[in-house]
N, C-alpha and C. Protein backbone atom coordinates (compact mmCIF):
# COMPACT_ATOMS: atom_id res chain seq x y z
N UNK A 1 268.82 -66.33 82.55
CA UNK A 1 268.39 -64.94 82.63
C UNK A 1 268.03 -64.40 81.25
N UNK A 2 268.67 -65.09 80.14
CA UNK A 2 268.30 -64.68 78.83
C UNK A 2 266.81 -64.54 78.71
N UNK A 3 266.37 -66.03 79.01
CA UNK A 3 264.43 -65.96 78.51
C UNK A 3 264.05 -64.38 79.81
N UNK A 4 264.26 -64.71 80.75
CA UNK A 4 263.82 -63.24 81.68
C UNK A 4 263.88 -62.06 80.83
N UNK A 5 264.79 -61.42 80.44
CA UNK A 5 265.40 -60.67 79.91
C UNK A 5 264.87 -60.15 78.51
N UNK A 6 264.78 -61.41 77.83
CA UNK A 6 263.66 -60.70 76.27
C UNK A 6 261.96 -60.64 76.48
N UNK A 7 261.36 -61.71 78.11
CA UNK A 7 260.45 -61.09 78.50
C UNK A 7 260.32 -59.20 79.24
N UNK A 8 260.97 -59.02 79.77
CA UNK A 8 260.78 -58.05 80.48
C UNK A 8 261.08 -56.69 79.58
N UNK A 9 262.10 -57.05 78.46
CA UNK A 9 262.39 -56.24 77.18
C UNK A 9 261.48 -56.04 76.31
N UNK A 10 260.46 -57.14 76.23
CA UNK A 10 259.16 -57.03 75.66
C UNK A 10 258.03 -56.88 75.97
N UNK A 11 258.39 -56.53 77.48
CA UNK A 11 257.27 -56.21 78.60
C UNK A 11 255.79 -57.02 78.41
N UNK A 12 256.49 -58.47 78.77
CA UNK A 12 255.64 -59.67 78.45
C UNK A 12 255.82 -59.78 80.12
N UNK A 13 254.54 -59.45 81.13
CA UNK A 13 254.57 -59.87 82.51
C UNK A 13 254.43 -60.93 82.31
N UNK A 14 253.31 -61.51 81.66
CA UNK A 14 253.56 -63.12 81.67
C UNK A 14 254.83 -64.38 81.47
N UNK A 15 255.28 -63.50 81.01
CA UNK A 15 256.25 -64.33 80.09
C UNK A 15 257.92 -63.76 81.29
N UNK A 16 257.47 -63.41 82.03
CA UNK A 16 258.53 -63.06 83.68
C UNK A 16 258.26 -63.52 83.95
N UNK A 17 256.70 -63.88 84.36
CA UNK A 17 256.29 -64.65 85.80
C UNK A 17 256.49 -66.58 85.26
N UNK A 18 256.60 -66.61 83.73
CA UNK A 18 256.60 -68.29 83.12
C UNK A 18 258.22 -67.83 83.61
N UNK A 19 259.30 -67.09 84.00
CA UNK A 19 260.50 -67.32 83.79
C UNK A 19 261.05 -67.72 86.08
N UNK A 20 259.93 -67.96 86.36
CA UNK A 20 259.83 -67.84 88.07
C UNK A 20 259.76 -69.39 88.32
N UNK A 21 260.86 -69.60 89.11
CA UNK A 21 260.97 -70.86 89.64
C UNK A 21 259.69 -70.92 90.53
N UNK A 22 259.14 -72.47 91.10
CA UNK A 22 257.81 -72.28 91.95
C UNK A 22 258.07 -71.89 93.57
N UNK A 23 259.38 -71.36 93.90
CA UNK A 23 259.94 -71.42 94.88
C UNK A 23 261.09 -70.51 94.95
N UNK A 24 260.95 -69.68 94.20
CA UNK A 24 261.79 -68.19 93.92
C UNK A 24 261.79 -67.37 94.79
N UNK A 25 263.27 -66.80 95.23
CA UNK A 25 263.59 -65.74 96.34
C UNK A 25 263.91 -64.84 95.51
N UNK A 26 262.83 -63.21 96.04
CA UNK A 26 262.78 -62.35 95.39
C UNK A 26 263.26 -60.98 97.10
N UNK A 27 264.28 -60.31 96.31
CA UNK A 27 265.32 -59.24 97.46
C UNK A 27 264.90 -58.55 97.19
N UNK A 28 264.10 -57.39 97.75
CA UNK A 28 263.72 -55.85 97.19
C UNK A 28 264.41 -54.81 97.84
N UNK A 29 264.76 -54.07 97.43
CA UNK A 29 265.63 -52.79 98.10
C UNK A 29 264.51 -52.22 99.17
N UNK A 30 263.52 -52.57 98.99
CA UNK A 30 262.49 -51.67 100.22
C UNK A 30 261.78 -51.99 101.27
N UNK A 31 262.36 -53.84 101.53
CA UNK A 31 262.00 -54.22 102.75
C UNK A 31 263.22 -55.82 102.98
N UNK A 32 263.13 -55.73 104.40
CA UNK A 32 263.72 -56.74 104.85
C UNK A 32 263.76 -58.12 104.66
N UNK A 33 262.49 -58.54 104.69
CA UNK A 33 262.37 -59.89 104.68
C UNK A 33 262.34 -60.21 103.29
N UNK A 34 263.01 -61.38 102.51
CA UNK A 34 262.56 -61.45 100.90
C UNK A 34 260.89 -62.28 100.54
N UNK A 35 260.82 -61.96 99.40
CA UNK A 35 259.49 -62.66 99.29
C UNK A 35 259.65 -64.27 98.60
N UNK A 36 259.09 -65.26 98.94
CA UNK A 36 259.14 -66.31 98.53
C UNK A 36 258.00 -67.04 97.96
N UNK A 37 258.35 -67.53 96.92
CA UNK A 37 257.05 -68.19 95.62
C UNK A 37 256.82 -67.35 94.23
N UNK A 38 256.43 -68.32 93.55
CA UNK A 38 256.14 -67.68 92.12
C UNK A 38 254.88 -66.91 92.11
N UNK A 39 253.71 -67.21 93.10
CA UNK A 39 252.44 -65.91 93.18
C UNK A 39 252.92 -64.76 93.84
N UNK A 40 253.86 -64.45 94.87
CA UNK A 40 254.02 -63.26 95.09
C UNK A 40 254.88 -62.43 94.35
N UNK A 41 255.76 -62.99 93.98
CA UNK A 41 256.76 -62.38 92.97
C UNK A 41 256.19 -62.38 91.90
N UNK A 42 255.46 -63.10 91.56
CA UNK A 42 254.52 -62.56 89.70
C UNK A 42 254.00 -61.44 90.31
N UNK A 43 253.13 -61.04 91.44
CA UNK A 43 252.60 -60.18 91.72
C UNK A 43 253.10 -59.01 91.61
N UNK A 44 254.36 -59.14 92.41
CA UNK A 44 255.38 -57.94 92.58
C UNK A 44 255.90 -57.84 90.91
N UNK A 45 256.12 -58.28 89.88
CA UNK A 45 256.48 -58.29 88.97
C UNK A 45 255.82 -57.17 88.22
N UNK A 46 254.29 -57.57 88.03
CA UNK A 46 253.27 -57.13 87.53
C UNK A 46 253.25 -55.30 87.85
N UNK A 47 252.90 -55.48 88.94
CA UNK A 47 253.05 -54.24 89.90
C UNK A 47 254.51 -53.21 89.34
N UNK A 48 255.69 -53.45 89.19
CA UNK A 48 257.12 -53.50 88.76
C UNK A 48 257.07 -52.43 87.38
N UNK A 49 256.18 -53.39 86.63
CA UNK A 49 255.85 -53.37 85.17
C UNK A 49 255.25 -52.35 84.77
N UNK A 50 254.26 -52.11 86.11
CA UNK A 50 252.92 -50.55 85.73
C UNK A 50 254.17 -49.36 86.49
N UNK A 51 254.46 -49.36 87.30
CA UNK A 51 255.34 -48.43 87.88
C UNK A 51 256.67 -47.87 86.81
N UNK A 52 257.62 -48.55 86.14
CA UNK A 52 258.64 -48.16 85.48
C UNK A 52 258.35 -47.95 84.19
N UNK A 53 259.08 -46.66 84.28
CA UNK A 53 258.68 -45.92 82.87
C UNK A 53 260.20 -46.36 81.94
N UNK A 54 259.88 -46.24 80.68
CA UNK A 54 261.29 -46.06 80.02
C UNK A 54 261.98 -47.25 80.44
N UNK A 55 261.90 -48.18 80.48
CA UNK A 55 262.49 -49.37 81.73
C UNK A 55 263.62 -49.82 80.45
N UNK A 56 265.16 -50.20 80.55
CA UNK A 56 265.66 -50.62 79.37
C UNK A 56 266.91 -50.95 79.66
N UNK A 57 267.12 -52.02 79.78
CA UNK A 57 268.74 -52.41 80.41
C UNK A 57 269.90 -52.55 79.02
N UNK A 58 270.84 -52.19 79.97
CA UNK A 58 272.03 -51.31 79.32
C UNK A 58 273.06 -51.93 79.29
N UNK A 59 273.31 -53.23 80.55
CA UNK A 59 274.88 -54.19 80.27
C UNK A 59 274.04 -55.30 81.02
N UNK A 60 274.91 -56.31 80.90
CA UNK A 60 274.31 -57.60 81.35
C UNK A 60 275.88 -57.96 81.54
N UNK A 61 276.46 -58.52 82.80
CA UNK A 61 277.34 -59.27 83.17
C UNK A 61 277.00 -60.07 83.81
N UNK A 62 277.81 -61.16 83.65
CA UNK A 62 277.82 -62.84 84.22
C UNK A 62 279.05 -63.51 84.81
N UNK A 63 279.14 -64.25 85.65
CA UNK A 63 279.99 -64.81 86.58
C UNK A 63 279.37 -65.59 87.74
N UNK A 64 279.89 -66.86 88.17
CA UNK A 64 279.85 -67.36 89.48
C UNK A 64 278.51 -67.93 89.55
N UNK A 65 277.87 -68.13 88.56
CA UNK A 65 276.57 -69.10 87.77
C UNK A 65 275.63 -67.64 88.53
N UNK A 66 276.09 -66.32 88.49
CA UNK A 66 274.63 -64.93 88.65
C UNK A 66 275.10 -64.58 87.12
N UNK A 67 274.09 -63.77 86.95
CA UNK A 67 273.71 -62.58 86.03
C UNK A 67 273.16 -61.53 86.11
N UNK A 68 274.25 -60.37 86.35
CA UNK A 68 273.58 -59.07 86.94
C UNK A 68 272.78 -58.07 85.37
N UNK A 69 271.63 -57.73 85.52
CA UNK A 69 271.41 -56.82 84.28
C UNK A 69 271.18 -55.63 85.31
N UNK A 70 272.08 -54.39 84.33
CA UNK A 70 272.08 -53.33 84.63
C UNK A 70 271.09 -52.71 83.86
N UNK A 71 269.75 -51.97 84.51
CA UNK A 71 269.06 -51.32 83.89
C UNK A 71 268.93 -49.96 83.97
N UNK A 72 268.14 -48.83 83.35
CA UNK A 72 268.16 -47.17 83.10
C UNK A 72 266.39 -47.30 83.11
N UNK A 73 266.01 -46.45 83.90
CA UNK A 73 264.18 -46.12 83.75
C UNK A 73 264.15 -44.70 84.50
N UNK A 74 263.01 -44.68 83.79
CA UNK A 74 261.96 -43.66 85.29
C UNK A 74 260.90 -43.73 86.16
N UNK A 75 260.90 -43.37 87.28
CA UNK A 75 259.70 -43.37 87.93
C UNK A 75 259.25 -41.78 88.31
N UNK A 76 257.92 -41.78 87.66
CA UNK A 76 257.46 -40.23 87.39
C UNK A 76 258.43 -39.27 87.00
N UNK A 77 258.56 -38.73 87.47
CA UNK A 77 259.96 -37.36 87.40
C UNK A 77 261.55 -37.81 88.05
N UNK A 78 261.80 -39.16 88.74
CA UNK A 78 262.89 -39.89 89.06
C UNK A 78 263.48 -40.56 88.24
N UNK A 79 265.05 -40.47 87.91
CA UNK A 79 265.57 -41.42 86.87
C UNK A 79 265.77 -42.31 88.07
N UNK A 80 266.24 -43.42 87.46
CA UNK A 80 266.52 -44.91 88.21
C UNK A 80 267.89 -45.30 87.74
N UNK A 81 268.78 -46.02 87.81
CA UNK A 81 269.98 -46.75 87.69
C UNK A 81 269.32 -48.45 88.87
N UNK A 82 269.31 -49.24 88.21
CA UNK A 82 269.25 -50.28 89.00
C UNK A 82 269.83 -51.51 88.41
N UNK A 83 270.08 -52.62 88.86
CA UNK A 83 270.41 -54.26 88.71
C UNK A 83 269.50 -55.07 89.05
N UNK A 84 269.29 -56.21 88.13
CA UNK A 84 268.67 -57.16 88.61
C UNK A 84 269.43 -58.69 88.57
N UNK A 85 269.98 -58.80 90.07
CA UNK A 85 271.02 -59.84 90.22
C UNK A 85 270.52 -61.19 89.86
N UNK A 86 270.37 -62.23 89.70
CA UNK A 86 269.79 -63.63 89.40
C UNK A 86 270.58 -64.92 89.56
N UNK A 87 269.87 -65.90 90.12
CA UNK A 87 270.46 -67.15 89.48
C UNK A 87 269.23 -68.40 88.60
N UNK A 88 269.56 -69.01 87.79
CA UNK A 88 268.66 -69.70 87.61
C UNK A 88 269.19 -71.18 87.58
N UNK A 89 268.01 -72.32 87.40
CA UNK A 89 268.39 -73.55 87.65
C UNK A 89 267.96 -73.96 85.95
N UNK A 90 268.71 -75.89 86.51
CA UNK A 90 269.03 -76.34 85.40
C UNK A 90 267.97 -75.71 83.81
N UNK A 91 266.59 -75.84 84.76
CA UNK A 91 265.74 -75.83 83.77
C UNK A 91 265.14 -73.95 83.17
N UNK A 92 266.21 -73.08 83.46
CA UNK A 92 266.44 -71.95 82.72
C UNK A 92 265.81 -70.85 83.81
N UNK A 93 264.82 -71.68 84.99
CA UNK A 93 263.95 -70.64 85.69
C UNK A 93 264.60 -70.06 86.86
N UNK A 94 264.58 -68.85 87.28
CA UNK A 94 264.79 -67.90 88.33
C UNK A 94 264.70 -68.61 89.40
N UNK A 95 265.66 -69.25 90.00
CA UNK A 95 265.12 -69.36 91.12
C UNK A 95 265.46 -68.58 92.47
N UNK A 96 266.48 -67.31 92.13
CA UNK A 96 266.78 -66.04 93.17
C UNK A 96 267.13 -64.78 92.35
N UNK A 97 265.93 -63.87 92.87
CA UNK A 97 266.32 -62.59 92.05
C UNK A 97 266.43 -61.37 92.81
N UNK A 98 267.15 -60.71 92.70
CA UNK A 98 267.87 -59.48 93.90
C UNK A 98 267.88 -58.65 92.99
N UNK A 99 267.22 -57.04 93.53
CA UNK A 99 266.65 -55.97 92.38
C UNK A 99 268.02 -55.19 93.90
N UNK A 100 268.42 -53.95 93.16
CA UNK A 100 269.47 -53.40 93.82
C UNK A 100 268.68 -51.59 92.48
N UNK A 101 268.64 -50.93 93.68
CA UNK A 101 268.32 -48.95 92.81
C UNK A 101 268.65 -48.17 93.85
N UNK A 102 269.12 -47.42 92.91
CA UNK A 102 269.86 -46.21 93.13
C UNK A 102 269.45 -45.02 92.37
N UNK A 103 269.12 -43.87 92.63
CA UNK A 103 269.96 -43.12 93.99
C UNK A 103 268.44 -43.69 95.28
N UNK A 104 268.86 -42.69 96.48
CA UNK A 104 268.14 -42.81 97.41
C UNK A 104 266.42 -42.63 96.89
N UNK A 105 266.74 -41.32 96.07
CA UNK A 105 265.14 -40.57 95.58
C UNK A 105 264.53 -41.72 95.29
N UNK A 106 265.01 -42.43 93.99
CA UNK A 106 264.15 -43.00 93.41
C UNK A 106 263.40 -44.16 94.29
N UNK A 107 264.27 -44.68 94.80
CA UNK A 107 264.25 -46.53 95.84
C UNK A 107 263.33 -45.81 96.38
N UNK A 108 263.03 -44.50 97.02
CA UNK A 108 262.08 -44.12 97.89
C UNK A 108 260.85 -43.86 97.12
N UNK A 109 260.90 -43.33 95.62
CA UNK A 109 259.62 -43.03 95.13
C UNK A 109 259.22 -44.40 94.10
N UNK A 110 259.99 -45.43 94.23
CA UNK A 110 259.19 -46.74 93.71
C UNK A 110 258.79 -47.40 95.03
N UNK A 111 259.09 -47.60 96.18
CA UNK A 111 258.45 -47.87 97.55
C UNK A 111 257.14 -47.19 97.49
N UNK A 112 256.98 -45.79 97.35
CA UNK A 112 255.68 -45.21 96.95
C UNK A 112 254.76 -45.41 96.27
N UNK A 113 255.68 -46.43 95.12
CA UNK A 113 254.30 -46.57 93.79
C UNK A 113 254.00 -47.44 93.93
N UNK A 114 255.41 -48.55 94.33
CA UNK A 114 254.84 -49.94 94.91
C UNK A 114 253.63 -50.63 95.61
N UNK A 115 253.66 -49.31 96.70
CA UNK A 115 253.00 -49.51 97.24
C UNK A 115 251.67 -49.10 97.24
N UNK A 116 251.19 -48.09 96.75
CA UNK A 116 250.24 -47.67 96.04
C UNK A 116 249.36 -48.62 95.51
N UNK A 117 250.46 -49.61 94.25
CA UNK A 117 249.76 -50.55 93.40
C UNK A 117 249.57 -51.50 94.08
N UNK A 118 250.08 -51.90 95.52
CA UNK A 118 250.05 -53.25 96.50
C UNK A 118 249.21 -53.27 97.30
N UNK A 119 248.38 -51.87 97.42
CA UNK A 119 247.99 -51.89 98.81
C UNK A 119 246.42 -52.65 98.72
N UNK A 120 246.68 -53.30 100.14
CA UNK A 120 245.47 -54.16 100.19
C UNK A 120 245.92 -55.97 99.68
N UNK A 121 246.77 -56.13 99.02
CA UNK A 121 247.04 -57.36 98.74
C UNK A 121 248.22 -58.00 99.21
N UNK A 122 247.64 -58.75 100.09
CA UNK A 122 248.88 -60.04 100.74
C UNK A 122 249.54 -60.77 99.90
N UNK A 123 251.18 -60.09 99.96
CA UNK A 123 251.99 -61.07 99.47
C UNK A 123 252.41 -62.38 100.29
């Protein structure tokens, strides 16, 4: 989660989507089914990236081979509190990542932007 982590701190999308197993399970707080593969989740990444303002994580705990980073952002006029749970394999890459936000407002007004920036493209 480290290499993830100084990408997304350096708001290097590329350098998230080089941190994506080719077969990565990605959990979103705003729909049921998870998404699976490194093109949809780079996608969703990308998308992630234009939406959060101020984006800047605040603790990073580890246990039980996860690594939860606790992050602080905004979306438009919404603060955010969220986690991004993980595990990765031998070779350093993501291969399950579970995004968890809070409060209700926000999860509902990044579903909005999400979707905004998604619409029209099949994940």
């Amino acid at each position: 989660m480290e290499r993830f982590r100084r990408a997304v701190e350096a708001k290097d999308v590329d350098g998230m989507v080089d941190c994506l197993a080719d077969e990565v399970v990605f959990q979103s707080p705003l729909v049921f089914h998870p998404y699976i593969g490194r093109d949809a989740v780079g996608r969703l990444l990308r998308a992630a990236a234009s939406v959060f303002e101020d984006f800047r994580y605040v603790a990073e705990l580890s246990g039980s081979g996860q690594t939860a980073l606790v992050f602080q952002a905004r979306i438009g006029s919404r603060d955010v509190q969220g986690i991004d749970l993980g595990q990765v394999d031998a070779d350093g890459l993501l291969t399950h990542l579970t995004v968890f936000v809070r409060p209700l407002s926000a999860a509902l007004a990044l579903g909005e932007a999400m979707r905004a920036r998604l619409e029209g493209e099949k994940l």
